[in-house]
N, C-alpha and C. Protein backbone atom coordinates (compact mmCIF):
# COMPACT_ATOMS: atom_id res chain seq x y z
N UNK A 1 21.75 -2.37 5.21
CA UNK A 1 21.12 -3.34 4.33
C UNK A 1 19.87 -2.72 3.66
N UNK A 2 19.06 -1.93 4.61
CA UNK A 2 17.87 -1.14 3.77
C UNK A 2 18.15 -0.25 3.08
N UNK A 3 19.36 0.46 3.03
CA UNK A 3 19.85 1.99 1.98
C UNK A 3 20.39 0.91 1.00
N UNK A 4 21.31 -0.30 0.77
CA UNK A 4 20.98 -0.95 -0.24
C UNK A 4 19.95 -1.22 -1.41
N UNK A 5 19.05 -2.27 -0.29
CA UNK A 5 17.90 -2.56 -0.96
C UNK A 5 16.99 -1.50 -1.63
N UNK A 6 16.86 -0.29 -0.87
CA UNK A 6 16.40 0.87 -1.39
C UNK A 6 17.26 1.38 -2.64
N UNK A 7 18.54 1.28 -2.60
CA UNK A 7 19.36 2.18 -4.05
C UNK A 7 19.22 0.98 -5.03
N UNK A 8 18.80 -0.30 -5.24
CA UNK A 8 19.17 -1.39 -6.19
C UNK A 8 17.48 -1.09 -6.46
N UNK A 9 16.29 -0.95 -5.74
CA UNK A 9 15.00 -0.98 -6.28
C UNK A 9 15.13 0.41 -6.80
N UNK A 10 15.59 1.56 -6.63
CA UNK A 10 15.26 2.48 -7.14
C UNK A 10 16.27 2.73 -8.12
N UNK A 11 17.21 2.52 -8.51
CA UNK A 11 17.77 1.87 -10.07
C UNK A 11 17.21 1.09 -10.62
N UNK A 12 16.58 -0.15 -10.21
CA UNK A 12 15.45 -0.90 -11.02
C UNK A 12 14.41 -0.20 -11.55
N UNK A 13 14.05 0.55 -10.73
CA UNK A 13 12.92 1.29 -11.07
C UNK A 13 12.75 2.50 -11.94
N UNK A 14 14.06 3.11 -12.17
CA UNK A 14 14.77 3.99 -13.06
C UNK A 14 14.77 3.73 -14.12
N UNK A 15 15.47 2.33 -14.56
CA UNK A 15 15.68 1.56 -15.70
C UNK A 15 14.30 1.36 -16.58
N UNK A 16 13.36 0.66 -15.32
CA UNK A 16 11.98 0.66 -15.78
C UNK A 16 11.53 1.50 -16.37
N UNK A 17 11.25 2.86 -15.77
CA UNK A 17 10.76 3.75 -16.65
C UNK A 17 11.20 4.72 -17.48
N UNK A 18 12.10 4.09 -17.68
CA UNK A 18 13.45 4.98 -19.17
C UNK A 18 12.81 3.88 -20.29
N UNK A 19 13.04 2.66 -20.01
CA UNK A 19 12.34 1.14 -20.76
C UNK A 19 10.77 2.30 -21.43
N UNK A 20 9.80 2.08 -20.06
CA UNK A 20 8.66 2.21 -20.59
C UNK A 20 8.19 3.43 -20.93
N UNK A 21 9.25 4.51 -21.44
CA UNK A 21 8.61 5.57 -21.89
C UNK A 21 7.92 5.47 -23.32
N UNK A 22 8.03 4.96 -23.77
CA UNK A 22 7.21 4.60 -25.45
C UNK A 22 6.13 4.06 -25.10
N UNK A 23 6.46 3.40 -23.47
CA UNK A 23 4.90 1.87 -23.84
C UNK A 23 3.44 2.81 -23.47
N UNK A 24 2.76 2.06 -23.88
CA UNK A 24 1.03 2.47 -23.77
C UNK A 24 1.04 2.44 -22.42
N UNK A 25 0.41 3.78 -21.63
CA UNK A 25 -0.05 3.98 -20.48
C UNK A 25 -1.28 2.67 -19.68
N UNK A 26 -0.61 2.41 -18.81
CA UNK A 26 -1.24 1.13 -18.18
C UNK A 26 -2.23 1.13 -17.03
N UNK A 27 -2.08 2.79 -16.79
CA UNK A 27 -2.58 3.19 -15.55
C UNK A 27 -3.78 4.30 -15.76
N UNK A 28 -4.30 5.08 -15.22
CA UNK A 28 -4.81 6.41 -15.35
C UNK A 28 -3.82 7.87 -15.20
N UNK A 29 -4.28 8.95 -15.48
CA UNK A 29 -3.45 9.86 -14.92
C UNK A 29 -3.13 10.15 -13.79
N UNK A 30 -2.09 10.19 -13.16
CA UNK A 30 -1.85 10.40 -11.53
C UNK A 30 -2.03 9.07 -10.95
N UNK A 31 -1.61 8.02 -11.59
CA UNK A 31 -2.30 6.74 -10.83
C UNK A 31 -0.84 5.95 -10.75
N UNK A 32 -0.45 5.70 -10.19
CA UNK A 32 1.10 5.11 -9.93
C UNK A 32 1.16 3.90 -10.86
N UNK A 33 1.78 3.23 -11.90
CA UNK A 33 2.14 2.36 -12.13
C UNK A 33 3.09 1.32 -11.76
N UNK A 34 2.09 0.31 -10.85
CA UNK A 34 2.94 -0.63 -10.34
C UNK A 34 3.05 -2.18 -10.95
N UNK A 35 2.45 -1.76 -11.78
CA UNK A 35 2.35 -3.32 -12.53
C UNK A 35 3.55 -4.53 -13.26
N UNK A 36 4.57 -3.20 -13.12
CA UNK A 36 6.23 -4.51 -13.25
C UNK A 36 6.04 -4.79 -11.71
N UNK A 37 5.62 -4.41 -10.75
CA UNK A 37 5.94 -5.39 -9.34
C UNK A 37 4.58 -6.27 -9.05
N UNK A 38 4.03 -6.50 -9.63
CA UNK A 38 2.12 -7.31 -9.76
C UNK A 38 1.44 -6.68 -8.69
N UNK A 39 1.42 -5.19 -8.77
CA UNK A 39 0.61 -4.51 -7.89
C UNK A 39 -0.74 -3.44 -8.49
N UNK A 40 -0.24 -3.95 -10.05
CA UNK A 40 -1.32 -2.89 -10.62
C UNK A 40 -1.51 -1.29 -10.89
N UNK A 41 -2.36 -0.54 -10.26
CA UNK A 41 -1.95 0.81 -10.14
C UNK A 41 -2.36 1.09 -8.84
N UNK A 42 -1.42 2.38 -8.33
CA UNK A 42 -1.84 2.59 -7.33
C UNK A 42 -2.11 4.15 -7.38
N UNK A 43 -3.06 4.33 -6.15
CA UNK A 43 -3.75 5.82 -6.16
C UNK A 43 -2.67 5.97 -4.48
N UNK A 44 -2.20 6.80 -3.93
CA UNK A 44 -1.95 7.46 -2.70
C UNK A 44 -2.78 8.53 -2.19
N UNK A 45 -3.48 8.50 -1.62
CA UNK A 45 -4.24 9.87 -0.77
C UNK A 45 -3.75 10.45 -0.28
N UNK A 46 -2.92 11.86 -0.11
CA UNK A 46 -2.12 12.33 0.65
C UNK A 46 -2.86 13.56 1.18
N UNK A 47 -4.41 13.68 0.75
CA UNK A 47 -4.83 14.87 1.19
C UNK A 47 -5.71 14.37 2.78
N UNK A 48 -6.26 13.62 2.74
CA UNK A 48 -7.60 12.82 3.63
C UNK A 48 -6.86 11.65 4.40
N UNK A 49 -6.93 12.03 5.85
CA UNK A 49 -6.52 11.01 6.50
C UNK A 49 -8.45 10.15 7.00
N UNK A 50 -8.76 9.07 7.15
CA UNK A 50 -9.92 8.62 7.58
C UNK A 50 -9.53 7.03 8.18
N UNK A 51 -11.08 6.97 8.84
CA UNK A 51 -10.96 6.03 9.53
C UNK A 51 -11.19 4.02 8.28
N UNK A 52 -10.42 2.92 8.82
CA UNK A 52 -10.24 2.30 7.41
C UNK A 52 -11.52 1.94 6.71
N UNK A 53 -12.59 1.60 7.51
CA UNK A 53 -14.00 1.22 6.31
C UNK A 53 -14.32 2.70 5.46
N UNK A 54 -13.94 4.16 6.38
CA UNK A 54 -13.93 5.40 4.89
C UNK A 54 -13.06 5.40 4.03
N UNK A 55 -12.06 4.52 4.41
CA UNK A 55 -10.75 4.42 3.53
C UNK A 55 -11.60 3.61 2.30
N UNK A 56 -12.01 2.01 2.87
CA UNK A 56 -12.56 1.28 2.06
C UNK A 56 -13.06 1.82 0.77
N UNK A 57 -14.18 3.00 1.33
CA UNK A 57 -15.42 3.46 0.72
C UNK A 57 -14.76 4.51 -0.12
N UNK A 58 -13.67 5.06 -0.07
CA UNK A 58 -13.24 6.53 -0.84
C UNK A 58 -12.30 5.85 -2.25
N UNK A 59 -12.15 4.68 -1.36
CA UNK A 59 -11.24 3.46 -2.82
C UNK A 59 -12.07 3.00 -3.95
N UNK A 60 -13.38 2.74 -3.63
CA UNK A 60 -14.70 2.47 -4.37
C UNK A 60 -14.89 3.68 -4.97
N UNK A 61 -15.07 4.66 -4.20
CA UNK A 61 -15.21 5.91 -4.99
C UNK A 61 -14.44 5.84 -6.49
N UNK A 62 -13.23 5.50 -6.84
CA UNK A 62 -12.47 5.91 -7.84
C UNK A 62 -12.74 5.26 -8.65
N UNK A 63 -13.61 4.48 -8.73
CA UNK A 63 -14.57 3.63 -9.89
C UNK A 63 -15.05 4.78 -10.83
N UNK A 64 -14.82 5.78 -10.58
CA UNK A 64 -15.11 6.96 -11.41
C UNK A 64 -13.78 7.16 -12.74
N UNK A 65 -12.97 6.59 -12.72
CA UNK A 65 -11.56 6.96 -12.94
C UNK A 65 -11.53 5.54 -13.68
N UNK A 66 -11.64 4.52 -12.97
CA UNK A 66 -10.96 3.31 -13.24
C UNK A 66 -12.01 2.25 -14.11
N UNK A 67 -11.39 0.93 -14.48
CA UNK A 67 -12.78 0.21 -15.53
C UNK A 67 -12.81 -0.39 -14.22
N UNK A 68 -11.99 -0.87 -13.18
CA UNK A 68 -12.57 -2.29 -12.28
C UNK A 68 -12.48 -1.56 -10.78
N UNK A 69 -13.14 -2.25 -9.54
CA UNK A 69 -13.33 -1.70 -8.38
C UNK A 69 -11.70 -1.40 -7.72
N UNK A 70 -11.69 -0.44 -7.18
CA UNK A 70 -10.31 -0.20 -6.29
C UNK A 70 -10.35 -0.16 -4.98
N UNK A 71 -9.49 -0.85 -4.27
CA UNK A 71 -9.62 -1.30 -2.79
C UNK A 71 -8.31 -1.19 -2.24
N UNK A 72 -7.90 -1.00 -1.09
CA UNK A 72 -6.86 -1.01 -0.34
C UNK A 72 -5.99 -1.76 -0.57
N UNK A 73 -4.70 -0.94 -0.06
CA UNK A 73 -3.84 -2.05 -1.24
C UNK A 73 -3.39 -3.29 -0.47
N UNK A 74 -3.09 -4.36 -1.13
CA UNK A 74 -3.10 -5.29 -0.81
C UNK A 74 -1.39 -6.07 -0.95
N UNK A 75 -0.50 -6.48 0.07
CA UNK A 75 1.13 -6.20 -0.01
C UNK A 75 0.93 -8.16 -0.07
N UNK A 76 1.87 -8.45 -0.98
CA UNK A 76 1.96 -10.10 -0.62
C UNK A 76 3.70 -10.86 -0.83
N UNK A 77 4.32 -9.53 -0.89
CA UNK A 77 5.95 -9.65 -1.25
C UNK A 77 7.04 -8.78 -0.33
N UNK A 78 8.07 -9.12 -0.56
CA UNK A 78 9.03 -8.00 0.46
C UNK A 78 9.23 -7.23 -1.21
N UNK A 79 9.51 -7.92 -2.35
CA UNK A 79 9.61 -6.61 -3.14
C UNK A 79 8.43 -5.43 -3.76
N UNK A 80 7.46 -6.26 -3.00
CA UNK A 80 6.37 -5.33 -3.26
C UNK A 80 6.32 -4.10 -1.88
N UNK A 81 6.77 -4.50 -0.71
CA UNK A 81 7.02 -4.06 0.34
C UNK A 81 7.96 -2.78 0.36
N UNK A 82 9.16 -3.21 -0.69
CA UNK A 82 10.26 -2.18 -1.09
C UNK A 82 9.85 -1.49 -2.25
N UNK A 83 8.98 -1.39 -2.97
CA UNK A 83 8.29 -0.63 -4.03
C UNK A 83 7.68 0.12 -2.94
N UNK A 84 6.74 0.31 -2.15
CA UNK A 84 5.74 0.97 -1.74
C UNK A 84 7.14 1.72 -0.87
N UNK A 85 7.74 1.37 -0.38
CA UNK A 85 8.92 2.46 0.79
C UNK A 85 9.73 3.44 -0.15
N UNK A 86 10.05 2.49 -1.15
CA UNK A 86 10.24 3.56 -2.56
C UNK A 86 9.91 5.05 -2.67
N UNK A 87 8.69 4.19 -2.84
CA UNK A 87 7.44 5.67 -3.04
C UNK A 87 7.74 6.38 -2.17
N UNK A 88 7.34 5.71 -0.45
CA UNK A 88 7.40 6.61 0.44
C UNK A 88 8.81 7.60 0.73
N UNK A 89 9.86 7.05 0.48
CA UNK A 89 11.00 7.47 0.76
C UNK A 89 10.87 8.95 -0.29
N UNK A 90 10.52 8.51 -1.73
CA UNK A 90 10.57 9.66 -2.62
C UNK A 90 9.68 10.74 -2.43
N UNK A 91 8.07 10.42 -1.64
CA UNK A 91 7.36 11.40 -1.34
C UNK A 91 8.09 12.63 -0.31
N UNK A 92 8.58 11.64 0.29
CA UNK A 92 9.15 12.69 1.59
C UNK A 92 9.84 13.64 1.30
N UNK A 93 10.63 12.70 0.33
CA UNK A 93 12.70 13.41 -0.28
C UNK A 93 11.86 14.67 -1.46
N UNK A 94 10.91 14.42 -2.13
CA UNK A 94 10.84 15.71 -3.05
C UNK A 94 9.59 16.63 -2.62
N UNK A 95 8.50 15.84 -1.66
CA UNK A 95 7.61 16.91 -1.68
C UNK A 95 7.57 17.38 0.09
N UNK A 96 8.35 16.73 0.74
CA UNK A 96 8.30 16.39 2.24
C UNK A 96 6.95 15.68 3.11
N UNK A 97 6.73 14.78 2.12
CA UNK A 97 5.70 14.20 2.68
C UNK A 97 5.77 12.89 3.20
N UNK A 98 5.67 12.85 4.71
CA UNK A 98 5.39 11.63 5.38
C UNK A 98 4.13 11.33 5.94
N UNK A 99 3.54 9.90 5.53
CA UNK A 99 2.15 9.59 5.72
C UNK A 99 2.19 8.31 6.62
N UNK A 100 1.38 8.04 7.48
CA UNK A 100 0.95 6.25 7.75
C UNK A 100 0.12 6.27 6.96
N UNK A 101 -0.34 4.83 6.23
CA UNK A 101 -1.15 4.44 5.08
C UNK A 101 -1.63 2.94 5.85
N UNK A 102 -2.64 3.44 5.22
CA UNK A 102 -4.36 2.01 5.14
C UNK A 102 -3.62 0.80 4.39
N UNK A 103 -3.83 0.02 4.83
CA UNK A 103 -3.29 -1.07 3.96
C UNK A 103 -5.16 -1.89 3.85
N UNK A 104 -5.22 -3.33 3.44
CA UNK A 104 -6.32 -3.81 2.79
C UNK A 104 -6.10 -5.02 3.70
N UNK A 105 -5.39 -5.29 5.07
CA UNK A 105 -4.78 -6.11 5.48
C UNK A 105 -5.67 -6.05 7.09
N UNK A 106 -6.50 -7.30 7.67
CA UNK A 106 -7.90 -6.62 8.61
C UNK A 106 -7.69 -8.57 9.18
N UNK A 107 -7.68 -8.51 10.53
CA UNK A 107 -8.49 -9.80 11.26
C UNK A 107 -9.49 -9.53 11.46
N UNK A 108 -10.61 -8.75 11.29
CA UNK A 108 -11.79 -8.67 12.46
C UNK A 108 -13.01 -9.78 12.02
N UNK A 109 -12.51 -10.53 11.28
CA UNK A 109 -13.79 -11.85 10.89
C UNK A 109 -12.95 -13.11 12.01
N UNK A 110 -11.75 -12.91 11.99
CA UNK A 110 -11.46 -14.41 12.58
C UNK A 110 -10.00 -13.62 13.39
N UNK A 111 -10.13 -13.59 14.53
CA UNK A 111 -9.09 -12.97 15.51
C UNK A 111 -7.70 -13.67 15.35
N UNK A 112 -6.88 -12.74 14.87
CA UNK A 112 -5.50 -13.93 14.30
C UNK A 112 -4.93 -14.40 13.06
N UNK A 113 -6.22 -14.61 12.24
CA UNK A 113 -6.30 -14.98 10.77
C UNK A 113 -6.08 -13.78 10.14
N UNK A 114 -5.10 -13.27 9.52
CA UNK A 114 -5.18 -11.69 8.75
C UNK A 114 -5.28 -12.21 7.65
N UNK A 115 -6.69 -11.08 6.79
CA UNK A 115 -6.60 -12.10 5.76
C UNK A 115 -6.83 -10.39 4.89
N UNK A 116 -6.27 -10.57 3.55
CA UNK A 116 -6.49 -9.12 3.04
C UNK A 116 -8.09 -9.02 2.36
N UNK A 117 -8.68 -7.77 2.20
CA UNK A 117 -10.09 -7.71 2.64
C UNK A 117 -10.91 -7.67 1.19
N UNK A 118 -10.31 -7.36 0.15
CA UNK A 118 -10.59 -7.56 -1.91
C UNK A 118 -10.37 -8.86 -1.78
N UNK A 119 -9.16 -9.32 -1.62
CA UNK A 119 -8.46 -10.70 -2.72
C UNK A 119 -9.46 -11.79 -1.84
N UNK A 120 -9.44 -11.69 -0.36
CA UNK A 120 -10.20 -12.58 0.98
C UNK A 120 -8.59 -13.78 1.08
N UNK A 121 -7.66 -13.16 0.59
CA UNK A 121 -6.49 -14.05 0.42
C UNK A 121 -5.58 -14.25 2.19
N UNK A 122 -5.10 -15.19 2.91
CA UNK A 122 -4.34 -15.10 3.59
C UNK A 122 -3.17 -14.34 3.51
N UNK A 123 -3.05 -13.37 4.32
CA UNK A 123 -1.52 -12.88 4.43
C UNK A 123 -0.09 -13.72 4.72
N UNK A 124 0.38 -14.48 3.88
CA UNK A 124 1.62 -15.19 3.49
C UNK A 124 2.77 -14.52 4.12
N UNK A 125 2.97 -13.21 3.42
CA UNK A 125 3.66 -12.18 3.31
C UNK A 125 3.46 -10.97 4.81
N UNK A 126 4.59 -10.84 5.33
CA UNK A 126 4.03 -10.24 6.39
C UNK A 126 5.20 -9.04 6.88
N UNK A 127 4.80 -8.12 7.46
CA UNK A 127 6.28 -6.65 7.79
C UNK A 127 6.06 -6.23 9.19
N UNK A 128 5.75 -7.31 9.95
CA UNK A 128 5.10 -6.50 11.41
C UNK A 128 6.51 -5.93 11.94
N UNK A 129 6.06 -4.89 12.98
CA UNK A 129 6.60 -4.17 13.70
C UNK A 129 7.12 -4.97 15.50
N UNK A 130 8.17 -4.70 15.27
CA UNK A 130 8.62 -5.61 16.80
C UNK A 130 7.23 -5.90 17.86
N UNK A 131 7.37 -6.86 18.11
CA UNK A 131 6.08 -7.22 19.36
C UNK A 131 4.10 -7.15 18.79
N UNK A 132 4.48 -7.12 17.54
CA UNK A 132 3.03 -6.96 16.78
C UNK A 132 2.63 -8.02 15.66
N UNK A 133 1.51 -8.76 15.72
CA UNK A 133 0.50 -7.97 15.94
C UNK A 133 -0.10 -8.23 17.54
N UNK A 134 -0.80 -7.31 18.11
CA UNK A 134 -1.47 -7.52 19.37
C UNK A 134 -2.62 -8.54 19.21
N UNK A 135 -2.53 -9.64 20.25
CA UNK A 135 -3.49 -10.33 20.35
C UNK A 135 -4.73 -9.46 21.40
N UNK A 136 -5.74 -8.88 20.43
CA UNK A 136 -6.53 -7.83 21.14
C UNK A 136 -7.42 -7.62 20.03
N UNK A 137 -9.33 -8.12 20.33
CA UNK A 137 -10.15 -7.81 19.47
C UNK A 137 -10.14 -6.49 18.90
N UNK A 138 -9.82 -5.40 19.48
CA UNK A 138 -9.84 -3.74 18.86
C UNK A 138 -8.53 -3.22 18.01
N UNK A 139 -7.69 -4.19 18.21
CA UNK A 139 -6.49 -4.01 17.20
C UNK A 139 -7.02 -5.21 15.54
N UNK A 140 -7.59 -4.43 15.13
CA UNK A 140 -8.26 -5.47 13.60
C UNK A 140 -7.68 -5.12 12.52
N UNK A 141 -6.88 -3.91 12.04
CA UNK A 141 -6.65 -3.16 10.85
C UNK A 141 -5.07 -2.92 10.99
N UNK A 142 -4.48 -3.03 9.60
CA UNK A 142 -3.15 -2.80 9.49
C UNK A 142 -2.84 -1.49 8.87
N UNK A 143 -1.38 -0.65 9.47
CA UNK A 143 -1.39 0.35 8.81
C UNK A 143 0.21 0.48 8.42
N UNK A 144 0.69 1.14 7.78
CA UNK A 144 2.40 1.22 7.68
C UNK A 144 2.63 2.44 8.17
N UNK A 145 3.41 2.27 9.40
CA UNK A 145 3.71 3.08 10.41
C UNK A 145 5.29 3.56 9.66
N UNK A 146 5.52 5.39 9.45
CA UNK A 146 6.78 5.84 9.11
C UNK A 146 7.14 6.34 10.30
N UNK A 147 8.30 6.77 9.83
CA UNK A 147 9.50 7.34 11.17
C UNK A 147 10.32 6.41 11.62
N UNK A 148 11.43 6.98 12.45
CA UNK A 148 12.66 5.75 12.51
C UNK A 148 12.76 4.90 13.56
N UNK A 149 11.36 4.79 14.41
CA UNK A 149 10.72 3.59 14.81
C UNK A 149 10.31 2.61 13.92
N UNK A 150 9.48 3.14 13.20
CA UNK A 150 8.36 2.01 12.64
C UNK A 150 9.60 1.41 10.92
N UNK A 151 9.88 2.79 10.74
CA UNK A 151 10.23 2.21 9.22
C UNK A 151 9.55 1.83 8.34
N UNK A 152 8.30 2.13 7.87
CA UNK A 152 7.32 1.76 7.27
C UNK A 152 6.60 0.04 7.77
N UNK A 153 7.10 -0.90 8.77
CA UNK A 153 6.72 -1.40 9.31
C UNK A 153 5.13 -1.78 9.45
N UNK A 154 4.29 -2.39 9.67
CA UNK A 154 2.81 -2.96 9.54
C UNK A 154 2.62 -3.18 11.32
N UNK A 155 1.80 -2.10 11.70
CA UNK A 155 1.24 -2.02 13.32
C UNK A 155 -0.49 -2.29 12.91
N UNK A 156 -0.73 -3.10 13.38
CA UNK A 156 -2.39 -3.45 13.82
C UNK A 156 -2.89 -2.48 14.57
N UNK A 157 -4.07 -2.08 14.47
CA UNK A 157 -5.06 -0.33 15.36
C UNK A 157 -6.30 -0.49 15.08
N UNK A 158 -6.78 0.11 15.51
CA UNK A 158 -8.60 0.17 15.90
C UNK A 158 -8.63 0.78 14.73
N UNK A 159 -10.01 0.42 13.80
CA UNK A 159 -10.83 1.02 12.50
C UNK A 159 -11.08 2.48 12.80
N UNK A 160 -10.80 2.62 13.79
CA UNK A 160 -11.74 4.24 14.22
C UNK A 160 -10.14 5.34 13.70
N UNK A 161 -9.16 4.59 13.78
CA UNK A 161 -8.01 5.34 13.77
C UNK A 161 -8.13 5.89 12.63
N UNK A 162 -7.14 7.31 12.23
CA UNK A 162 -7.06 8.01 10.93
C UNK A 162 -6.21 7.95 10.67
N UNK A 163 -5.80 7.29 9.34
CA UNK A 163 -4.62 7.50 8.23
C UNK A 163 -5.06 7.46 7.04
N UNK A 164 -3.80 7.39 5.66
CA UNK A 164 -4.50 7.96 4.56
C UNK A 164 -4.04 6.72 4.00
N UNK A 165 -5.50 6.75 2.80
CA UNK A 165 -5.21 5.45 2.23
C UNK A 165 -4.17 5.47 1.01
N UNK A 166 -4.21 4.15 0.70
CA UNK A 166 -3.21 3.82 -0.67
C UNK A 166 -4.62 3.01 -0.88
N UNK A 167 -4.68 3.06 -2.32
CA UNK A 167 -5.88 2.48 -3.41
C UNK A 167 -5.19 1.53 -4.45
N UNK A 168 -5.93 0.37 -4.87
CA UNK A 168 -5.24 -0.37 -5.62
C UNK A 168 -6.14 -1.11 -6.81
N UNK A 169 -5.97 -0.84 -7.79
CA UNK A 169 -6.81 -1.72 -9.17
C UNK A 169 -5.61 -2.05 -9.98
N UNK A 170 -5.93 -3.60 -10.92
CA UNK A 170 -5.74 -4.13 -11.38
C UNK A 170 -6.17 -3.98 -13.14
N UNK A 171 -5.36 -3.22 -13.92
CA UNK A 171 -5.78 -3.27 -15.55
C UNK A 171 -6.39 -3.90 -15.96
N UNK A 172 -7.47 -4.13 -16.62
CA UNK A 172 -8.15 -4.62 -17.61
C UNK A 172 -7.13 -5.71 -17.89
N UNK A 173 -6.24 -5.61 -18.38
CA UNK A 173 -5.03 -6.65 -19.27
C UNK A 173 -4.66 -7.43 -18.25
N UNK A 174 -4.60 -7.02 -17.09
CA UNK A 174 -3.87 -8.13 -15.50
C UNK A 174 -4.68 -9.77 -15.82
């Protein structure tokens, strides 16, 4: 069912950008265009794994690049869920790159309440990993766990942990 869903989004996504080769660049250079899935653009860090408030802070950083603030990305769909595995699936398949990634997705204000940490929006939308999330003050931060355990899957972990972020802004035009 997931090598499906994966070959029908990534023909969608094909189509898309055969479509938008004429259109006006929506993104920056090197900045993923996700804005047919209402995700905006996205940045991937594949060099810097850090702990998530440096994640926070290296997303702010790209205010250098961008007109509006960029923050961790923030997932509120399963097809936004299958866009981002997309990616991941294609990083792996052409450059061999497998990452866990920062998501923008944090309880540590209200134990239980996951609420994403830009929008301050409830998490609706959710991809946990069998038996997760842990009811446990030091598990506060979400990350997307790869390999053929996790499956890109959403495991809760201590802030201190290192993975690399995914960055997320919204166009001027959004």
């Amino acid at each position: 069912m997931k090598l499906l869903t994966f070959l029908s989004l990534l023909f969608a996504t094909l189509v898309w950008e055969a479509q938008s080769k004429n259109a006006p660049q929506r993104c920056p250079t090197y900045w993923v265009d996700a804005t047919e899935f209402d995700m905006g653009c996205l940045w991937f860090n594949f060099k810097s794994n850090m702990a998530w408030e440096s994640a926070q802070d290296y997303c702010r950083t790209l205010n250098i690049t961008t007109p509006k603030e960029a923050h961790l990305v923030e997932i509120y769909s399963q097809e936004q869920q299958d866009f981002l595995e997309l990616k991941f699936f294609e990083f792996d398949f052409i450059y061999g790159l497998t990452r866990d990634w920062w998501t923008g997705l944090t309880d540590d204000l209200f134990e239980g309440r996951w609420l994403w940490s830009f929008s301050l929006i409830q998490a609706n939308f959710t991809n946990w990993y069998t038996s997760r999330p842990l009811e446990d003050t030091r598990y506060n931060y979400v990350v997307l766990r790869y390999g053929s355990t996790y499956e890109y899957t959403w495991v809760d972990t201590t802030g201190s942990s290192s993975y690399y972020p995914i960055c997320q802004f919204f166009p001027t035009w959004h």
